[in-house]
Structure formats: structure tokens, C-alpha cells
Protein backbone atom coordinates (compact mmCIF):
# COMPACT_ATOMS: atom_id res chain seq x y z
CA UNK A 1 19.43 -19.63 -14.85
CA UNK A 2 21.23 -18.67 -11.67
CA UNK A 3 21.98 -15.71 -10.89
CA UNK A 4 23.29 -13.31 -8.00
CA UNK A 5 22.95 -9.67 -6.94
CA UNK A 6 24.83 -8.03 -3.88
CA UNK A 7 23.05 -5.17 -1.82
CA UNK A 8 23.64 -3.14 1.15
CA UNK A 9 21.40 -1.68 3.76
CA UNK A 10 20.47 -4.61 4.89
CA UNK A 11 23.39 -6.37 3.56
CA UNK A 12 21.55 -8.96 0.97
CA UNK A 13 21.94 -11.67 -1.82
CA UNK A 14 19.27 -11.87 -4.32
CA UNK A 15 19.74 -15.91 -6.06
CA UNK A 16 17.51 -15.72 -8.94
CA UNK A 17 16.94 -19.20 -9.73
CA UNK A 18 14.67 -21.13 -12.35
CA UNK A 19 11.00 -20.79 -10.55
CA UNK A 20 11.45 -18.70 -7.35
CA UNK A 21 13.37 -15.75 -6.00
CA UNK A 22 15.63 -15.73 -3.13
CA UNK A 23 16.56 -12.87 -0.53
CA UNK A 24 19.22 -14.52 1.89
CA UNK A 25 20.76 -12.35 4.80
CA UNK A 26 22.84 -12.90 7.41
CA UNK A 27 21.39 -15.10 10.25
CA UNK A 28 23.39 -13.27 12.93
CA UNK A 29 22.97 -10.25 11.99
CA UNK A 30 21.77 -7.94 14.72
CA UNK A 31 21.12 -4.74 12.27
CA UNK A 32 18.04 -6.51 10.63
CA UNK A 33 15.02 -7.84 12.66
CA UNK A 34 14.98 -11.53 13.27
CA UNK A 35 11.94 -12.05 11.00
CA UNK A 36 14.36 -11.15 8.22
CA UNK A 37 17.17 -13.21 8.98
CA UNK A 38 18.10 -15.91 6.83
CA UNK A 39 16.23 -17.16 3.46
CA UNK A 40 12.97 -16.27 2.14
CA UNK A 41 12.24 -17.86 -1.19
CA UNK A 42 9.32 -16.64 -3.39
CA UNK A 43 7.95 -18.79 -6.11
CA UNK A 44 7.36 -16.59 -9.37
CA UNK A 45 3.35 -18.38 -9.03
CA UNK A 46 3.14 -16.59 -5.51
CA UNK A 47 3.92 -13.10 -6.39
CA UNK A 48 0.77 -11.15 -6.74
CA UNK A 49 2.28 -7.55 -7.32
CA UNK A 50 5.86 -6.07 -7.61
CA UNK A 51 6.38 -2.63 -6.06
CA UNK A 52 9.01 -0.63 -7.48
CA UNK A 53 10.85 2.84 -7.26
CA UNK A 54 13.83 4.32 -8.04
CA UNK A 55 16.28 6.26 -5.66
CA UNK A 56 16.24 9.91 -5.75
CA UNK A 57 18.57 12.33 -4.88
CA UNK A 58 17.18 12.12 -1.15
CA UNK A 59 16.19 8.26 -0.41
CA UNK A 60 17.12 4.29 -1.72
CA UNK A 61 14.85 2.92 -4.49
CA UNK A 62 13.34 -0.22 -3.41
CA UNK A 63 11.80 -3.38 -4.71
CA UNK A 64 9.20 -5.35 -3.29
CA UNK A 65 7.88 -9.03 -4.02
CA UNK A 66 3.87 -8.91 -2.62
CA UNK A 67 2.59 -12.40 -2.12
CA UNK A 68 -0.75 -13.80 -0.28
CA UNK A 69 -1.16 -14.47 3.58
CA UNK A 70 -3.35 -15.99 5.59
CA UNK A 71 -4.67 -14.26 8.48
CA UNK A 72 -5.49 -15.57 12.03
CA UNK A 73 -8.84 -15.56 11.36
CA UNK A 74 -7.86 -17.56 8.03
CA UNK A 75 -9.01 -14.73 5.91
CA UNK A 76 -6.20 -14.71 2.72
CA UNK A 77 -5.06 -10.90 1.96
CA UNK A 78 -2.15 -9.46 0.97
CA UNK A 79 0.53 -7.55 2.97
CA UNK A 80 3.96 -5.75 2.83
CA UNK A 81 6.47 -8.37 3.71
CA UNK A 82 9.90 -6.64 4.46
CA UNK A 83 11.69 -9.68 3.86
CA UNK A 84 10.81 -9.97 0.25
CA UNK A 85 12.11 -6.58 -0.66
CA UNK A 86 15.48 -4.36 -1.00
CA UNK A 87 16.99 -1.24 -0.55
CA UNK A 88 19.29 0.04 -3.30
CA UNK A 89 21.26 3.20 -4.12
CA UNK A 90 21.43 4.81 -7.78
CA UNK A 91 25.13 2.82 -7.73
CA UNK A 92 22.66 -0.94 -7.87
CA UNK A 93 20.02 0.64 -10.15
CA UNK A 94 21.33 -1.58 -12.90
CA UNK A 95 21.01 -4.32 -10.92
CA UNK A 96 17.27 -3.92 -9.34
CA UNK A 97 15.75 -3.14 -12.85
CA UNK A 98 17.26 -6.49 -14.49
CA UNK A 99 15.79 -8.09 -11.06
CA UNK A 100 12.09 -6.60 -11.81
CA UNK A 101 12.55 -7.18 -15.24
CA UNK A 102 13.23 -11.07 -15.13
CA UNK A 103 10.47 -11.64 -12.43
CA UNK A 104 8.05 -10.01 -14.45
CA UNK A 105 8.99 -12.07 -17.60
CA UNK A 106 8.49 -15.12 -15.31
CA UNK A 107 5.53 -14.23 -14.13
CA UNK A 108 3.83 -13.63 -17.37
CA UNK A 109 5.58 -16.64 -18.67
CA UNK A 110 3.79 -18.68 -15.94
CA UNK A 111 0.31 -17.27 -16.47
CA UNK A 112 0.30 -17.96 -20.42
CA UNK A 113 1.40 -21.44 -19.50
CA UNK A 114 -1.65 -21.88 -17.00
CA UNK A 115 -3.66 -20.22 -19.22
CA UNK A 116 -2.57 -22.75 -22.14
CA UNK A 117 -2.52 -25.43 -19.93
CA UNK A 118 -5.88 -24.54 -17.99
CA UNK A 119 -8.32 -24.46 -20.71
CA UNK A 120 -10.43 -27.00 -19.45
CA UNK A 121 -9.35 -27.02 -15.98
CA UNK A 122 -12.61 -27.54 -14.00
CA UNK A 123 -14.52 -29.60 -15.89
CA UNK A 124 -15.44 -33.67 -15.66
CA UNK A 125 -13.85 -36.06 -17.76
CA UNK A 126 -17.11 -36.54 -18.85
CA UNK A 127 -17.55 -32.82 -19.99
CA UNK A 128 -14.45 -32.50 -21.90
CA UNK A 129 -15.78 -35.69 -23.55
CA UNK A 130 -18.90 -34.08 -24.56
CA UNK A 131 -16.96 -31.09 -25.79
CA UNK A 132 -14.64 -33.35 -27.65
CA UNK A 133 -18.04 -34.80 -29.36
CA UNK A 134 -19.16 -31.69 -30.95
CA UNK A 135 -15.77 -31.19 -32.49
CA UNK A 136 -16.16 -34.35 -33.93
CA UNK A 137 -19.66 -33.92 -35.12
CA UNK A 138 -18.13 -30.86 -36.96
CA UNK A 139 -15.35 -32.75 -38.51
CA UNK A 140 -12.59 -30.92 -36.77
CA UNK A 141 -11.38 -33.89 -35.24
CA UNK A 142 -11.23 -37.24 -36.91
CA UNK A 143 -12.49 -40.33 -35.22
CA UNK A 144 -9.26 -41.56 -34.35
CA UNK A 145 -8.30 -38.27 -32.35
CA UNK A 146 -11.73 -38.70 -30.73
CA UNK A 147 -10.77 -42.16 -29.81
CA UNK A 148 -7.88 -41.52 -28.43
CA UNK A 149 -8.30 -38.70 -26.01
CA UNK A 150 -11.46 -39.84 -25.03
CA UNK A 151 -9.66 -42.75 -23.40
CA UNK A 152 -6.92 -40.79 -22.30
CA UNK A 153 -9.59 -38.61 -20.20
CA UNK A 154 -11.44 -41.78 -18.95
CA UNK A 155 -8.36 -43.90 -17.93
CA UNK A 156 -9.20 -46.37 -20.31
């Protein structure tokens, strides 16, 4: 899925694409600070938190992508990054709440496919092997299955 989202204040596109986020503004812009010029793409596995508010009578709602950074001192921690957000007006509340809405639904998408995926992330071939053993030694898995991903996790 592609698709695209118009804001002002800065003037930006939002591209949501298939695994990341993109905030693209004008490169020559003088009204935004240089660090926010052009594209900033966040991967939906990046994004730690989403902050989120809706405009009020007196000020813009915003939306805000958080993702991890590494400090001088190589220390990771997370910070505000003004390029990964937006300014909106009650006119592009529509908009910004189908925006948090989608990342959100990526984002959990992604972590029940790690999780599914990860199960027995961290361990030795040898150690899923093992594993695999006891579940044939109680008949859940047939000798054949055994077999077969046994050699599949030695590269045999």
C-alpha cells in the first residue's frame, strides 16, 4: 500500500509505504530548519513510541514517530526528533488518525511476526535439536519430522 497525506505548517507529504513511513519536505525551503529538509524515512521496526494529540480550539494536533539514537558517548536513548512528526489543524484530523492508526497496525503486525518467528531465536542448533528430541520422546513429532529438521538446523 501507498499512500499520501498533504499538510501545512511545515508544508509536508506523508508516503505511507509497505514497511516504513515517509515525511518529505521541501529541500529549499527556508521556513523549516535544515535538519528537516528533505526525506526522513522510518521503518515501522524502528518506531519505539507514537505521540499523539488532537488540535484544540487554541493549538495544531500533532503526531510524532519516536525512534532510538545513539549518543556521542554511544549510549542508545530515545529523543524527540522534529523531523518525524506533523502539525495538523482540526481540517487534517481525518487524515492524522488514519496515519496513527495504520502505523500502529504495522507495528503490532511486526512484533507478532517476530514473536512467531523468534521463538527460538538465541539458541544453538544444537539446542533446538535437543528440544526437538524431547518432542519426539513424547510422540509429538514423528521420526521423520525429527529427521528432517534436525538436518535442516545442522546444514546437513
Amino acid at each position: 500500500m501507498q499512500k499520501e497525506y498533504q499538510f501545512k505548517d511545515p508544508k509536508t507529504t506523508v508516503l505511507i509505504e509497505d514497511d516504513s513511513v515517509v515525511f518529505r519536505r521541501g529541500t529549499n525551503d527556508l521556513m523549516i530548519h535544515k535538519m528537516m529538509r528533505g526525506d526522513t524515512k522510518v521503518f515501522y521496526n524502528q518506531i519505539t513510541a507514537i505521540k499523539y494529540k488532537e488540535p484544540s480550539l487554541g493549538s495544531k494536533g500533532y503526531l510524532q514517530l519516536t525512534t532510538p539514537r545513539t549518543s556521542i558517548l554511544g549510549m542508545a536513548r530515545t529523543v524527540d526528533q522534529p523531523q518525524n512528526a506533523i502539525k495538523f489543524k482540526k481540517d487534517k484530523l481525518a487524515d492524522a488518525k488514519e496515519i496513527k492508526d495504520y502505523i500502529e497496525a504495522k507495528i503490532a503486525q511486526n512484533k507478532n511476526a517476530a514473536t512467531a518467528g523468534n521463538e527460538s531465536e538465541g539458541k544453538s542448533p544444537v539446542e533446538q535439536v535437543k528440544e526437538l528430541k524431547e518432542l519426539l520422546d513424547m510422540d509429538i513429532l514423528t521420526q521423520e519430522e525429527f529427521d528432517k529438521k534436525k538436518k535442516e538446523l545442522l546444514g546437513l
